[in-house]
Each structure stands twice: as C-alpha cells, then as structure tokens.
N, C-alpha and C. Protein backbone atom coordinates (compact mmCIF):
# COMPACT_ATOMS: atom_id res chain seq x y z
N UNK A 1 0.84 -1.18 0.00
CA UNK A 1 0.00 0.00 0.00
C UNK A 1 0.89 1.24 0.00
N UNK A 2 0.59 1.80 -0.49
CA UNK A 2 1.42 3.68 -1.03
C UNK A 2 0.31 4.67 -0.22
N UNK A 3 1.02 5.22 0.64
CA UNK A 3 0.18 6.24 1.45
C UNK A 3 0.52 7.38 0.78
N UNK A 4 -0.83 8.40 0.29
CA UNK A 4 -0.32 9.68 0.32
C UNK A 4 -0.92 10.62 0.99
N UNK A 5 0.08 11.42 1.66
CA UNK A 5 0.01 12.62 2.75
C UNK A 5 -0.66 13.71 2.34
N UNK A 6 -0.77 14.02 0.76
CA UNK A 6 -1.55 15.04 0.19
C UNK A 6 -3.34 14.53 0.94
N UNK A 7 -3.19 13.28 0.61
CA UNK A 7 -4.97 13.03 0.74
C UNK A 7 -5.21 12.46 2.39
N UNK A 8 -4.41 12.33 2.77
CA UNK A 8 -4.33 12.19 4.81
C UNK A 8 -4.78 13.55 4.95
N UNK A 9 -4.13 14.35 4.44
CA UNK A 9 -4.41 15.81 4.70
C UNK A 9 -5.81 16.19 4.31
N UNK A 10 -6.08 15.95 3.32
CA UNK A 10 -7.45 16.35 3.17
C UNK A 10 -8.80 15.37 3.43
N UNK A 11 -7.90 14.63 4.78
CA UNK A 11 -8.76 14.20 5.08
C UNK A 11 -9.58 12.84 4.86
N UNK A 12 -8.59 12.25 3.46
CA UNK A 12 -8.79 10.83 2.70
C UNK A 12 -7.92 9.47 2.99
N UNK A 13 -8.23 8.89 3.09
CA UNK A 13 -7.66 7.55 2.96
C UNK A 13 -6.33 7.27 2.35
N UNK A 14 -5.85 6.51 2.55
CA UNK A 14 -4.29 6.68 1.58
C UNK A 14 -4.68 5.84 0.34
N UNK A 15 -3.77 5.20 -0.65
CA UNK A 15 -4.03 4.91 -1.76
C UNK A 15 -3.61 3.44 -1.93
N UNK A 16 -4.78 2.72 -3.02
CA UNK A 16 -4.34 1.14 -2.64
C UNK A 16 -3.41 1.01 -4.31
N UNK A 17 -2.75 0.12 -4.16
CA UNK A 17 -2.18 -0.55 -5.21
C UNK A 17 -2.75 -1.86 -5.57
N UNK A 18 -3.16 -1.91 -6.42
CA UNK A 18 -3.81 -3.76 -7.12
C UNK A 18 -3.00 -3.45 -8.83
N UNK A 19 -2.47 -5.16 -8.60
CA UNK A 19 -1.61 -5.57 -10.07
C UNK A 19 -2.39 -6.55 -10.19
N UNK A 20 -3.36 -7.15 -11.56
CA UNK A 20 -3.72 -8.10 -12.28
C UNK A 20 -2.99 -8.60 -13.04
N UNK A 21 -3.23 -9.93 -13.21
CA UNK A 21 -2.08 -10.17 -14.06
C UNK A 21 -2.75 -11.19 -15.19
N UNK A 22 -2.56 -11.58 -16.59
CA UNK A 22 -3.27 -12.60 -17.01
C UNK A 22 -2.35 -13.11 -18.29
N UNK A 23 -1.98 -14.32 -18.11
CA UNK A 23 -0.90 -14.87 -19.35
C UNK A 23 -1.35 -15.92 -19.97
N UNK A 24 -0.56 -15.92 -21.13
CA UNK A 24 -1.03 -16.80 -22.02
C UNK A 24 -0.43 -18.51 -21.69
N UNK A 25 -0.96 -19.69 -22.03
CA UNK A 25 -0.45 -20.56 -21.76
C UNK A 25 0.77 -21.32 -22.28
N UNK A 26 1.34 -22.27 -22.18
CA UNK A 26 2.46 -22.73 -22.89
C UNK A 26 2.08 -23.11 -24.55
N UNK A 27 2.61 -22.83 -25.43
CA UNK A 27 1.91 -23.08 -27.15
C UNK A 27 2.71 -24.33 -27.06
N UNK A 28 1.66 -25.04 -27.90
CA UNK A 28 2.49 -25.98 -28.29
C UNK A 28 3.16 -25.69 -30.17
N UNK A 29 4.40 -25.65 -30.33
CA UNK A 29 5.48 -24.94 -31.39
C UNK A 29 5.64 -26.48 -32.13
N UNK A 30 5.67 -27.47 -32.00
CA UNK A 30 6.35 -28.21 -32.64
C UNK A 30 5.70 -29.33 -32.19
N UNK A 31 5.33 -30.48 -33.00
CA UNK A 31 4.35 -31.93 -32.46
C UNK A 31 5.36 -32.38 -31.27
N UNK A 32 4.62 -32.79 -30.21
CA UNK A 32 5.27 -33.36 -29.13
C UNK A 32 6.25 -32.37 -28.28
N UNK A 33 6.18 -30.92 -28.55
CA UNK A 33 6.96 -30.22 -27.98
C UNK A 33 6.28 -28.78 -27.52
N UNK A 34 6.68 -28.76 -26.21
CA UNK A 34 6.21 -27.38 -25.88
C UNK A 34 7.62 -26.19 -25.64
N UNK A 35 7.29 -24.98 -25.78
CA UNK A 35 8.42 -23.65 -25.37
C UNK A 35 7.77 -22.74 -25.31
N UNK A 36 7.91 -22.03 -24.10
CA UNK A 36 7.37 -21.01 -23.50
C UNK A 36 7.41 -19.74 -24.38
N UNK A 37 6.55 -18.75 -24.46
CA UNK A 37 6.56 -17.71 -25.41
C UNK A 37 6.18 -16.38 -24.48
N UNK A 38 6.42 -15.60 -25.07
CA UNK A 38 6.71 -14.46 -24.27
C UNK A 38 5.13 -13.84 -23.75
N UNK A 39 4.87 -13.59 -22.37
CA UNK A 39 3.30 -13.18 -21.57
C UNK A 39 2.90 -11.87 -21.89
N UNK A 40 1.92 -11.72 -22.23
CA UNK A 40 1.44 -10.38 -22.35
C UNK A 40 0.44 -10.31 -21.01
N UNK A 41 1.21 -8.97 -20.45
CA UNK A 41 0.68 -8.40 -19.59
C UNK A 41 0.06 -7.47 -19.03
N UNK A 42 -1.05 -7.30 -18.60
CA UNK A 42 -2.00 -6.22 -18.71
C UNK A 42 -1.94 -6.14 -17.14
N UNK A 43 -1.80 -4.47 -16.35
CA UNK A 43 -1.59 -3.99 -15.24
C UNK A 43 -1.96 -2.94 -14.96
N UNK A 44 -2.70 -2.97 -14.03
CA UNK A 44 -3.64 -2.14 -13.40
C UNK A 44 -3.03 -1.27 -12.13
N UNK A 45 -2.74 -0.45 -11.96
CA UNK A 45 -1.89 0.23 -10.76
C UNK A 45 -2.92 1.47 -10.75
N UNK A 46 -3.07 1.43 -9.07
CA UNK A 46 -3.78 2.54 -8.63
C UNK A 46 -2.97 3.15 -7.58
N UNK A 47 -2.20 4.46 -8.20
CA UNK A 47 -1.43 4.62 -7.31
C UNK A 47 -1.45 6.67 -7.12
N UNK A 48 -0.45 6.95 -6.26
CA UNK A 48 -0.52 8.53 -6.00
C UNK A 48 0.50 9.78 -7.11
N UNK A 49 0.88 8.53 -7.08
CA UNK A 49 2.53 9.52 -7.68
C UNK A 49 2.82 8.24 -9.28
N UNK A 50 3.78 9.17 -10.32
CA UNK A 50 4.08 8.35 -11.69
C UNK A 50 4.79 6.99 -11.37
N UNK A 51 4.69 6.22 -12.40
CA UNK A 51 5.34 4.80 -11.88
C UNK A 51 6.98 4.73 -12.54
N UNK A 52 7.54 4.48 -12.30
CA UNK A 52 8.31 3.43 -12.91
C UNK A 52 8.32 2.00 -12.68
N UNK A 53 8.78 1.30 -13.80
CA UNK A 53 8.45 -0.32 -13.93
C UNK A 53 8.61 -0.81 -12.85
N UNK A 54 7.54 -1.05 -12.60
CA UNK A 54 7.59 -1.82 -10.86
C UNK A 54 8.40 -3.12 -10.52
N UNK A 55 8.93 -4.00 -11.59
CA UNK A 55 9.42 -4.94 -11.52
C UNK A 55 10.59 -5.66 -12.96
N UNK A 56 11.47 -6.02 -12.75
CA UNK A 56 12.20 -6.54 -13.95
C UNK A 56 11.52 -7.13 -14.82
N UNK A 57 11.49 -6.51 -15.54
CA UNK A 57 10.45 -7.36 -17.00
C UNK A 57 11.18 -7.68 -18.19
N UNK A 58 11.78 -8.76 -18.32
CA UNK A 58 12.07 -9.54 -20.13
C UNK A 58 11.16 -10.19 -20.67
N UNK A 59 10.89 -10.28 -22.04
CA UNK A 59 9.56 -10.59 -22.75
C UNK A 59 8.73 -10.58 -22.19
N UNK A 60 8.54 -9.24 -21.69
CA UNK A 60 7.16 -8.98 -21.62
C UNK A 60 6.48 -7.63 -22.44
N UNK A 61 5.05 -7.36 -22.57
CA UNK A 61 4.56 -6.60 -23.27
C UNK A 61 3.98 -6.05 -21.87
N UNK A 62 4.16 -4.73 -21.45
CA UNK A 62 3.05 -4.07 -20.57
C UNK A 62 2.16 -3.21 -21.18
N UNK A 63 1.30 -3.16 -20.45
CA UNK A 63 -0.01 -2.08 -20.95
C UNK A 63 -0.53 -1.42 -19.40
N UNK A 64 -0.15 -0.22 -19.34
CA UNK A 64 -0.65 0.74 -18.02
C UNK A 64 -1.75 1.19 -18.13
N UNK A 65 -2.43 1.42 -17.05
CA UNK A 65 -3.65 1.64 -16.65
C UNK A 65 -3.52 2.95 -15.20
N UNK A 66 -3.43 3.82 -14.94
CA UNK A 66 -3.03 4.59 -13.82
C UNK A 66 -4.19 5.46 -13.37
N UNK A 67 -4.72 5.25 -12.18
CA UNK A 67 -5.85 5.92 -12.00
C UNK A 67 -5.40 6.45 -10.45
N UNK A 68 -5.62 8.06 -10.16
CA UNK A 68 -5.04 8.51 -8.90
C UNK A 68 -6.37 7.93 -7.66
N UNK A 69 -6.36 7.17 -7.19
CA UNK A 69 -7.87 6.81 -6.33
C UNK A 69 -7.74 7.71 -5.18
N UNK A 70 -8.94 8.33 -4.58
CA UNK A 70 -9.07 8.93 -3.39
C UNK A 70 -9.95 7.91 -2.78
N UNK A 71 -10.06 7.83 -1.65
CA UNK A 71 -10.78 7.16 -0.56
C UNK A 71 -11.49 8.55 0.32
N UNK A 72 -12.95 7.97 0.49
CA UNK A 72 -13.77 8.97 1.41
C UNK A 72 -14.93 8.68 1.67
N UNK A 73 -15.22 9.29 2.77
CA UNK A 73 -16.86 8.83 3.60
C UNK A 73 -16.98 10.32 3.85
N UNK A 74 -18.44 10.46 3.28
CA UNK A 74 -18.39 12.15 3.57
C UNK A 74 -20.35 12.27 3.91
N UNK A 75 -20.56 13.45 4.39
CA UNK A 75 -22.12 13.51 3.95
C UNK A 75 -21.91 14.73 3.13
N UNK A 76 -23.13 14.88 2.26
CA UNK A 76 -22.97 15.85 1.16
C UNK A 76 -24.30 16.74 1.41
N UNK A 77 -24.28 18.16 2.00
CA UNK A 77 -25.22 19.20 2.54
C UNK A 77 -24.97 19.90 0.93
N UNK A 78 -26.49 20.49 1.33
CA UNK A 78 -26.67 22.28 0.69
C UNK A 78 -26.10 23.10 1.57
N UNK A 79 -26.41 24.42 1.05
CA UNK A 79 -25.83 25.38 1.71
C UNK A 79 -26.11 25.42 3.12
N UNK A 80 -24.97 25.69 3.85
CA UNK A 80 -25.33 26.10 5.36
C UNK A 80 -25.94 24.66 6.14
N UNK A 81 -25.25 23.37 5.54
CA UNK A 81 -25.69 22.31 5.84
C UNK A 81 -27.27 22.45 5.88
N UNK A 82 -27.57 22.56 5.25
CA UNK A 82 -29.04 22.54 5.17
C UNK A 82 -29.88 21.07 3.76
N UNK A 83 -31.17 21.06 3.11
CA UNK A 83 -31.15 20.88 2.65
C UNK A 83 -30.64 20.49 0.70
N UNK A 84 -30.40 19.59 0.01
CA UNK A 84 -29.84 20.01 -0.96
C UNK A 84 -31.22 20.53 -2.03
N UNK A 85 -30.74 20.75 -3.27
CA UNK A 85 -31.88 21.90 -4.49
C UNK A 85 -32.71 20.71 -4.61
N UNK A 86 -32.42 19.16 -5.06
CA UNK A 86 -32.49 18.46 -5.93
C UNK A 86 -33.69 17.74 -5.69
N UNK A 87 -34.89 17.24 -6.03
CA UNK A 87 -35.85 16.31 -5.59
C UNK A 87 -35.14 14.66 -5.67
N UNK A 88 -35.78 14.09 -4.33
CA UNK A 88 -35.10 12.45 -4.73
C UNK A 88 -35.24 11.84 -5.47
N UNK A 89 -37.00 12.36 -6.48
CA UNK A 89 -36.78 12.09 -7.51
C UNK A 89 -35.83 12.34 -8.75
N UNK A 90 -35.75 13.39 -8.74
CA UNK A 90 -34.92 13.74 -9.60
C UNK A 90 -33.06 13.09 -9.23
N UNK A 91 -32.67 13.28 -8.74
CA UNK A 91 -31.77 12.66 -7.98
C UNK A 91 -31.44 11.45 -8.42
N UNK A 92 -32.47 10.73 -8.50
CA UNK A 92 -32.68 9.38 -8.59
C UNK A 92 -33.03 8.98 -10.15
N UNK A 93 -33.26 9.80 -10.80
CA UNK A 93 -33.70 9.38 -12.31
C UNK A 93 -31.89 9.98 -12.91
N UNK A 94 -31.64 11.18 -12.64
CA UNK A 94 -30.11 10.72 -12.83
C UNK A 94 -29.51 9.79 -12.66
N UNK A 95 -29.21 9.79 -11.37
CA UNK A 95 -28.06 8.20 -10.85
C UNK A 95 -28.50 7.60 -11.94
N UNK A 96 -29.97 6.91 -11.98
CA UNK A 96 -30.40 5.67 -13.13
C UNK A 96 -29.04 5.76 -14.41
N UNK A 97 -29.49 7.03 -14.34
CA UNK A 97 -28.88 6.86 -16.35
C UNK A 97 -27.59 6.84 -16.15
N UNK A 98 -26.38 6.32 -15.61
CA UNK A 98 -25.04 6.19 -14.74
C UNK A 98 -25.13 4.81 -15.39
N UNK A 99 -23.89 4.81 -16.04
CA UNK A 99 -23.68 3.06 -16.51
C UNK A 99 -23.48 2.42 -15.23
N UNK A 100 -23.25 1.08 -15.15
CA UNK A 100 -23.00 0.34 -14.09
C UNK A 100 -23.23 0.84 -12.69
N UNK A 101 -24.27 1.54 -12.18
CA UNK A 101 -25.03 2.33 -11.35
C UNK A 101 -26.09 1.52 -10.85
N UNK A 102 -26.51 0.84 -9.73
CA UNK A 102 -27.34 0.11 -9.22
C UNK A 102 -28.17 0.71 -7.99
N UNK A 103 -29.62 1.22 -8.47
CA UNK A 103 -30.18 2.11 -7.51
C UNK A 103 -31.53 1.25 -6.52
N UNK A 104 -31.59 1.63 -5.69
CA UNK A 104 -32.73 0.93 -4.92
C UNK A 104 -33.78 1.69 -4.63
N UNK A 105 -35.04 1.62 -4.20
CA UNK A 105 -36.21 2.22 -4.10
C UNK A 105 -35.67 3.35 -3.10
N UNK A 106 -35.06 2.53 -1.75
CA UNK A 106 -35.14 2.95 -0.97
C UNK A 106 -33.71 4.27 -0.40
N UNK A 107 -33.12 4.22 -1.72
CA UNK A 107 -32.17 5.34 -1.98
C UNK A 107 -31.09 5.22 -1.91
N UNK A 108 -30.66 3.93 -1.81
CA UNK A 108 -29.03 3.41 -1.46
C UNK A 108 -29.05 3.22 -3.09
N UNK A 109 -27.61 3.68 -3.63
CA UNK A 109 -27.17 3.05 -4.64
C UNK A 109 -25.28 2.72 -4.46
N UNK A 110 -24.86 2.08 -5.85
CA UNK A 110 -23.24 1.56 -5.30
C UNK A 110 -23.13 1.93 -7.08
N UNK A 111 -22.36 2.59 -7.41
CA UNK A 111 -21.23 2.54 -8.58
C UNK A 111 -20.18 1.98 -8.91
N UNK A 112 -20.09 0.71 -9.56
CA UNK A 112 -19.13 0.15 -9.75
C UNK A 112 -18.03 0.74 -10.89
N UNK A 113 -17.23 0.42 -11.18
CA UNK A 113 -16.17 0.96 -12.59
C UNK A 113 -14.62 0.09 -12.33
N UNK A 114 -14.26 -0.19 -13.61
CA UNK A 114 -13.18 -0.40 -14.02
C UNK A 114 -13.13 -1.87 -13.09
N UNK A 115 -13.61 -2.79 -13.42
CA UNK A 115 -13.88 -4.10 -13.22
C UNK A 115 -13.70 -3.97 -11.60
N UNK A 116 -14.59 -2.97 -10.84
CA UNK A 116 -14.93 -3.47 -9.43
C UNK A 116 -13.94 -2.17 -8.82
N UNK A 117 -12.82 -2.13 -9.44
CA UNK A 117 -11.57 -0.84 -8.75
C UNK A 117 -11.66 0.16 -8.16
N UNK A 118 -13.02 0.82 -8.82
CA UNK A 118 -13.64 1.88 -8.68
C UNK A 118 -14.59 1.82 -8.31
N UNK A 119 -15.44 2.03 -6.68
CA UNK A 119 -16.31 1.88 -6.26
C UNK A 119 -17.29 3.04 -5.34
N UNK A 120 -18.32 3.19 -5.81
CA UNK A 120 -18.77 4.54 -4.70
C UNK A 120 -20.27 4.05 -4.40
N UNK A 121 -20.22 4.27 -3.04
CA UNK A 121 -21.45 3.57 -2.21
C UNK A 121 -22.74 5.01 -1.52
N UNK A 122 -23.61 4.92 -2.04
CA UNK A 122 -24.23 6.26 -1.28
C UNK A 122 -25.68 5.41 -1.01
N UNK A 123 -26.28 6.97 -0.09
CA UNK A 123 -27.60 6.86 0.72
C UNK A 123 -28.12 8.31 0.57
N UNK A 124 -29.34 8.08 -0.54
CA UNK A 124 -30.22 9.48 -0.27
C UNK A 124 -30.90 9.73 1.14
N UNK A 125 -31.10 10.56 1.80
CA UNK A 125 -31.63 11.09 3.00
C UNK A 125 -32.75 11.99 2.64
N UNK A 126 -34.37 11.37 2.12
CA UNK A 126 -35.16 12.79 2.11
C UNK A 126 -36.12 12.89 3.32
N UNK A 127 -37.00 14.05 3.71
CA UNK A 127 -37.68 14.52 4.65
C UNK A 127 -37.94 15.45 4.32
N UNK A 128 -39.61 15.44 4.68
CA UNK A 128 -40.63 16.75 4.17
C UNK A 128 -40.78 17.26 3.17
N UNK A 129 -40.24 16.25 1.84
CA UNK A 129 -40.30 16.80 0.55
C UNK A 129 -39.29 17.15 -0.02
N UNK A 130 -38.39 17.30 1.16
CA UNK A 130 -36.32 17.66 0.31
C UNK A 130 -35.54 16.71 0.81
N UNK A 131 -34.70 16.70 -0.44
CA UNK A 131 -33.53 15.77 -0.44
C UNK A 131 -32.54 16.30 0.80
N UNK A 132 -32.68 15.64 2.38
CA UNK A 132 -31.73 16.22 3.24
C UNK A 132 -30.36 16.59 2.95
N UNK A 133 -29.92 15.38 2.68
CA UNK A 133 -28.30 15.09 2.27
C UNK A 133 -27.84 13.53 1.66
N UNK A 134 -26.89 13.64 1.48
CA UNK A 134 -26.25 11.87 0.96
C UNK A 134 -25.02 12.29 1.65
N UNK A 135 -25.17 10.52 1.84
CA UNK A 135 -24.02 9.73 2.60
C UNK A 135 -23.21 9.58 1.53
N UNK A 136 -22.21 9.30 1.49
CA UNK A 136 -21.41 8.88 0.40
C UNK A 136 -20.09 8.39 0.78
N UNK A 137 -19.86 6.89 0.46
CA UNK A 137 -18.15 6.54 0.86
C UNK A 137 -17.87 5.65 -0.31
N UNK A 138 -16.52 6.02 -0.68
CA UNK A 138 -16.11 5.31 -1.93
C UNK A 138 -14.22 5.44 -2.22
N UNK A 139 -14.51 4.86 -3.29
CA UNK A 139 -12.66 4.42 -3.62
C UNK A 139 -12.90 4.47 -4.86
N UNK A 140 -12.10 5.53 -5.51
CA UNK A 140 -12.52 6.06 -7.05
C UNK A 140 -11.83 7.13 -7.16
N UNK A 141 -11.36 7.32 -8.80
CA UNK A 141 -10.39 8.39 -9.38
C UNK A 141 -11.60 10.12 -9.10
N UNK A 142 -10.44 10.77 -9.19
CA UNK A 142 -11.70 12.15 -9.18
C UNK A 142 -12.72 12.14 -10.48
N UNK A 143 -12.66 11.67 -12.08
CA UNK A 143 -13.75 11.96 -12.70
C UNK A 143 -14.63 11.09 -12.61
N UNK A 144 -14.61 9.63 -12.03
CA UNK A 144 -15.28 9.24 -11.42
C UNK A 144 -16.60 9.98 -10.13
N UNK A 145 -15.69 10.90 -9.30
CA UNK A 145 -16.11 11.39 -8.18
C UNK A 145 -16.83 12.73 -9.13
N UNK A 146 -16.79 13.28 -9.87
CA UNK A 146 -17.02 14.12 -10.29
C UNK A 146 -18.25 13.82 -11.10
N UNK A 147 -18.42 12.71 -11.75
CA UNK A 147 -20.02 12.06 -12.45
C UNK A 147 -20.64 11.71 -11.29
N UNK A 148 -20.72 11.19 -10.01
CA UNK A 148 -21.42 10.83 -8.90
C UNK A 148 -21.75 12.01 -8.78
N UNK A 149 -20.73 13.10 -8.06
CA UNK A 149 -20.93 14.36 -7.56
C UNK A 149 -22.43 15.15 -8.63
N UNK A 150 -21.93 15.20 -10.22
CA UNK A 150 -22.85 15.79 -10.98
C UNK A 150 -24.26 15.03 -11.18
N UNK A 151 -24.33 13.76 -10.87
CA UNK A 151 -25.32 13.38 -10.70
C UNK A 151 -26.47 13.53 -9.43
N UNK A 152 -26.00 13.59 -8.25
CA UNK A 152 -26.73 14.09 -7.23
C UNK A 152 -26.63 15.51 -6.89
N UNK A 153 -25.95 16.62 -7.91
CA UNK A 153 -25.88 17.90 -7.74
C UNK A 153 -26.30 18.68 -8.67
N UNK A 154 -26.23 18.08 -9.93
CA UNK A 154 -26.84 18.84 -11.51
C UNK A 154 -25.19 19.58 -11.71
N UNK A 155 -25.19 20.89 -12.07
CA UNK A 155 -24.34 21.50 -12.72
C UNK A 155 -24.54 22.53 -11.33
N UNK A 156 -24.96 22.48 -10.47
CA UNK A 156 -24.71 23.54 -9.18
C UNK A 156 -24.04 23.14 -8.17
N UNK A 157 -23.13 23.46 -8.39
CA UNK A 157 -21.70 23.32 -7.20
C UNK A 157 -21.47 24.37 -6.10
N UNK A 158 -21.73 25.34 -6.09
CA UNK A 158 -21.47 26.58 -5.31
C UNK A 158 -22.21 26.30 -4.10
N UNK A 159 -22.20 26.70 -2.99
CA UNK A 159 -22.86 27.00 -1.52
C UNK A 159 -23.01 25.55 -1.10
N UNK A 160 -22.18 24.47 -2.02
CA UNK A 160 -22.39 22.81 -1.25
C UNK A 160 -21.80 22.95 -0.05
N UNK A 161 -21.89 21.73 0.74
CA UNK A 161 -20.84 21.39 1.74
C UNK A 161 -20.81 19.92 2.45
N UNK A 162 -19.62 19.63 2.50
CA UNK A 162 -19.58 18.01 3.26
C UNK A 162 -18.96 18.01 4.05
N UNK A 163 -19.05 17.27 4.86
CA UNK A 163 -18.86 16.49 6.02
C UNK A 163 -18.13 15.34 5.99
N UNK A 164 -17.07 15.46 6.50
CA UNK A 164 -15.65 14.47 6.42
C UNK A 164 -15.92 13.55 7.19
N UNK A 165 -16.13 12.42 7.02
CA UNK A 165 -16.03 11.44 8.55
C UNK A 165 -14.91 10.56 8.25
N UNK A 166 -14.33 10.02 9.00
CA UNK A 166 -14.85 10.12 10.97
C UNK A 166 -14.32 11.61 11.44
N UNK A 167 -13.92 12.40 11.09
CA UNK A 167 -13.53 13.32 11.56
C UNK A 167 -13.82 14.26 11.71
N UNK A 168 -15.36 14.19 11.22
CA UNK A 168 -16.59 15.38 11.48
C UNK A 168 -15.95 16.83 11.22
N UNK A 169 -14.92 17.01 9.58
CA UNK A 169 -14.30 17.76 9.56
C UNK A 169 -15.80 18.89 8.18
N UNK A 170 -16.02 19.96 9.02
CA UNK A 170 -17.01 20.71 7.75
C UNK A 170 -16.03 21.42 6.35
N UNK A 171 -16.27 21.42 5.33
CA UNK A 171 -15.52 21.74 4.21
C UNK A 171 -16.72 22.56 3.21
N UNK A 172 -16.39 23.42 2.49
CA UNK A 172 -16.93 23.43 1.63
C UNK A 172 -17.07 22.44 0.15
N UNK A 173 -17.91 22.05 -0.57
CA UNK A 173 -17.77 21.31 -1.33
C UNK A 173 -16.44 21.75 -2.42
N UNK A 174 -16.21 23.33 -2.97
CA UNK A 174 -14.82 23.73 -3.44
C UNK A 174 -13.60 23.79 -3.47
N UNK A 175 -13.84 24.05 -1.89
CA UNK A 175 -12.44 23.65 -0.94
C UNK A 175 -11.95 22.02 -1.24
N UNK A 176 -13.32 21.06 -0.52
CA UNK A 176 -13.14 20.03 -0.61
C UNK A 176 -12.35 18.97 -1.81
N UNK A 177 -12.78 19.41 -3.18
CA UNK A 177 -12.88 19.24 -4.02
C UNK A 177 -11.34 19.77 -4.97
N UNK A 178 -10.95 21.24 -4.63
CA UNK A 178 -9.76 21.54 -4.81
C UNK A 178 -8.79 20.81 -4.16
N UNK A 179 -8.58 20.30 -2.90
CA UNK A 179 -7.75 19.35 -2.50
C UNK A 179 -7.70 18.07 -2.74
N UNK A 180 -8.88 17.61 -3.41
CA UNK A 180 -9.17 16.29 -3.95
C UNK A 180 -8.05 16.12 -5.39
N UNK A 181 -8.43 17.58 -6.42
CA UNK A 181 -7.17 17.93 -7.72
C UNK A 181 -5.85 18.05 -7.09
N UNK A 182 -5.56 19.08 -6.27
CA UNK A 182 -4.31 18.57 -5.70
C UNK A 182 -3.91 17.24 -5.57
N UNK A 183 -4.40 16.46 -4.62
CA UNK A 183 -3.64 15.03 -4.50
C UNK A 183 -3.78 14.23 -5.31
N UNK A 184 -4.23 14.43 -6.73
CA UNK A 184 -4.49 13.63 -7.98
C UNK A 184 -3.18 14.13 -8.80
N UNK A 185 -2.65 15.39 -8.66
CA UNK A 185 -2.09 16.20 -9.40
C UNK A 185 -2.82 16.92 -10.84
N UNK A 186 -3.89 16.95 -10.64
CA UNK A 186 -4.22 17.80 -11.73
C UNK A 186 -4.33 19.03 -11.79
C-alpha cells in the first residue's frame, strides 16, 4: 500500500495498489513439444505519484492503466448544511442513467467501474419533501467522483458542503474538491 500525505491531509484515505495479471499458456510450437513464449501483460496500478516499472520485465509486453484513487466517507449538505436543491426524484432518475449504477427504491445506490476498482457507495436522505443530504463513501479516481458528484448535484456546485467522517471535519464542497485535484495532481 502507497500512502499519500496530500490526501491524509485532506482528510482521505491513503491509496491502494492492485496488479492483475493474465498470461497466455504454454503453445504448443512443434508436435510433441512445448516452449514457453513471451506473456502479455496487462496492469492495473492505482497509485498517488508516476510509476516506474515496478518490476524486472524480459519478454514482456506491458499495458498501463493509472488511475489517482481517493478514498472517502463524507455527507454531502446544501448550503449552510441545510437541505440540498435536488428532488429524490430527480436525484434518482439521474443516478439511473449512470452506466453500471445500481439504484434501490429505498435510496441506497453503489457505482461500480473499471472491473470493481472503482467503487462509490451512497444513501439518499429525504424529509418533508427535500432531499436532506447523501451519505457517500467510496474508492474512485476524481472523474469518477465528479459524475457521482454531478449526478446528485446537476451543474450547481457553489454553496455545497460536506462532512468528512470520521472526523466530522465541515468543508466546503470547493475547498473540498480543490484538495481532492491537488492530490491527484491535476
């Protein structure tokens, strides 16, 4: 595991590393004879910072995959922690249209991506007709976090705010969000 201090700081999880690996089998080259041929390898690294070749590689073919993951459990307020704009309906007929997006009546949905890697788990909260807030904890690159985010927010970002847990730290959703690009490096 690769910890980074950019996203401790703001409050996130450190960062996991997963390598897949998948090779081809022994060919058979010649009747009655087998010789090993060179593996093509496909690798998945979720990491904080650029890679270099993580390991001595002869005949091999790599193919990178690099996604900066943040880790976070947050609740997601309107302004002044208050209610958010959005109806749960509405809310909820977004999420729908989210590929690999699995929503429930009862307002929990989970986003899967990039064969499972990328995962974000939420809970609508409504009362009296408004969408209170969402729960939200997940392990996912920022444009990932950024289609969740636009889906339970529309295109209005301004006067948000969340709630860091466990550390019951208040942020603005901008703030929040600018330190999220920081520790991605974008």
């Amino acid at each position: 595991m690769v910890i980074d201090h950019q996203n401790t700081a703001c409050g996130l999880g450190g960062v996991s590393v997963i390598a897949e690996f998948w090779h081809a089998p022994e060919h058979l080259t010649r009747e009655g004879r087998y010789e090993k041929q060179p593996i093509d390898v496909n690798v998945a690294f979720l990491v904080s910072r650029p890679l270099a070749t993580p390991f001595p590689v002869s005949h091999t073919r790599l193919q990178f995959h690099a996604i900066q993951m943040i880790s976070f459990h947050l609740y997601l307020y309107g302004a002044g922690k208050g209610p958010l704009a959005a109806s749960f309906e509405t809310v909820e007929s977004r999420l729908k249209q989210l590929d690999t997006l699995y929503f429930e009546p009862d307002g929990s949905f989970v986003l899967s991506r990039e064969t499972g890697r990328e995962q974000v788990f939420g809970m609508l909260y409504d009362a009296a007709g408004q969408l209170q807030y969402c729960d939200l904890r997940g392990n996912c690159g920022i444009k990932t976090w950024e289609v969740v985010r636009t889906a339970i927010l529309g295109d209005e970002v301004a006067e948000h705010e969340v709630l860091l847990l466990p550390a019951q730290e208040l942020q603005d959703l901008q703030s929040f969000e600018s330190c999220l690009r920081k520790s991605a490096g974008n």
